[in-house]
Protein backbone atom coordinates (compact mmCIF):
# COMPACT_ATOMS: atom_id res chain seq x y z
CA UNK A 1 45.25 -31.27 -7.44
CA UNK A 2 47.17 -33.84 -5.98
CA UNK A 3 47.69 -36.39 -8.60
CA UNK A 4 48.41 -33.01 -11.09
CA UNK A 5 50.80 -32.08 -8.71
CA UNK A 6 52.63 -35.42 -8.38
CA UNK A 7 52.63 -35.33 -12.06
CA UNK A 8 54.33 -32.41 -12.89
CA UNK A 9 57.03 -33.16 -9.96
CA UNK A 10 57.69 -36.40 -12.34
CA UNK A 11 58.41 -34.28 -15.34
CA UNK A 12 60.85 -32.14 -13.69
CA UNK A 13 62.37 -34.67 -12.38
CA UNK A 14 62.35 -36.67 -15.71
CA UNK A 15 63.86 -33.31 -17.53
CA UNK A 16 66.56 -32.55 -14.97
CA UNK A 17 67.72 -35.99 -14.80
CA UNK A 18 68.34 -36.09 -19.08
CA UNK A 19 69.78 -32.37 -18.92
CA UNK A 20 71.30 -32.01 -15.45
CA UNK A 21 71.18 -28.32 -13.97
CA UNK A 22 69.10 -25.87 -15.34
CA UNK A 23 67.37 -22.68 -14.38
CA UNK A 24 63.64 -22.02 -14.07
CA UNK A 25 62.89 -20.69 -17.63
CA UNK A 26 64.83 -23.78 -18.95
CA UNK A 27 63.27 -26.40 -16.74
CA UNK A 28 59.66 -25.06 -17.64
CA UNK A 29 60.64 -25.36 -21.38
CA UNK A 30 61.96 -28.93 -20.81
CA UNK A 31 59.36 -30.19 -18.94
CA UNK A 32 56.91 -29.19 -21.11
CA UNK A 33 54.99 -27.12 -17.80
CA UNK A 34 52.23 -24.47 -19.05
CA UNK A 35 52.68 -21.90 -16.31
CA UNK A 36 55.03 -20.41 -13.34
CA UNK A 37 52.52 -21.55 -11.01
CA UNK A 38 53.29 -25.20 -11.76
CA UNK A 39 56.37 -25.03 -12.18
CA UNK A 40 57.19 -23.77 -8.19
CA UNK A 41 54.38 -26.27 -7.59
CA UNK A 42 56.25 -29.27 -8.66
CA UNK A 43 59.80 -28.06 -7.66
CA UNK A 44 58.26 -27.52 -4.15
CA UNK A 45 57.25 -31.26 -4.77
CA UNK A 46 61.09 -32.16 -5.22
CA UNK A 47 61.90 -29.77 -2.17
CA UNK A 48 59.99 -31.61 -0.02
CA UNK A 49 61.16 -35.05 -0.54
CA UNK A 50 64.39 -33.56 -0.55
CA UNK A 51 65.06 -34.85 -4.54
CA UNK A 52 66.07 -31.36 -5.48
CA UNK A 53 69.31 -28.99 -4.72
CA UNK A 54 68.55 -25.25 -5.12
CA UNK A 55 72.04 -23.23 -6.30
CA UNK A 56 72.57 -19.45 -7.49
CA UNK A 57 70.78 -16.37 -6.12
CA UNK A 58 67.15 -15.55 -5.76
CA UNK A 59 67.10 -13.94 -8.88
CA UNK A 60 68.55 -16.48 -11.40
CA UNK A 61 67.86 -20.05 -9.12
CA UNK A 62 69.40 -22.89 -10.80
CA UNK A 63 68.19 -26.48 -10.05
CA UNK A 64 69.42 -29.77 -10.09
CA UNK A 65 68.67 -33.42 -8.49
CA UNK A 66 70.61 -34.73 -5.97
């Protein structure tokens, strides 16, 4: 789960860096992810190593490298 993990962290990464800020439904699209699930997994990936800048409300987050 670890290496998956890492993995999907690198492909949001990958799609926010070519496309700049985006929102969740967007990012997910982009970074080809399957499910919600992996998609908070990975952006709490970026969170933690403090790659990633969270903007907008809790409704419609937008998010963004820094």
């Amino acid at each position: 789960m670890f290496e998956k993990a890492g993995e999907i962290a690198g492909a949001l990464w990958n799609a926010l860096n070519e496309n700049g800020s985006q929102n969740a439904k967007d990012l997910k699209k982009a970074a080809k992810v399957k499910t919600d699930k992996e998609l908070y997994l990975g952006l709490g990936w970026l969170l933690r190593e403090d790659k990633l800048v969270v903007a907008g409300d809790e409704k419609e987050p937008t998010f963004a490298l820094k």
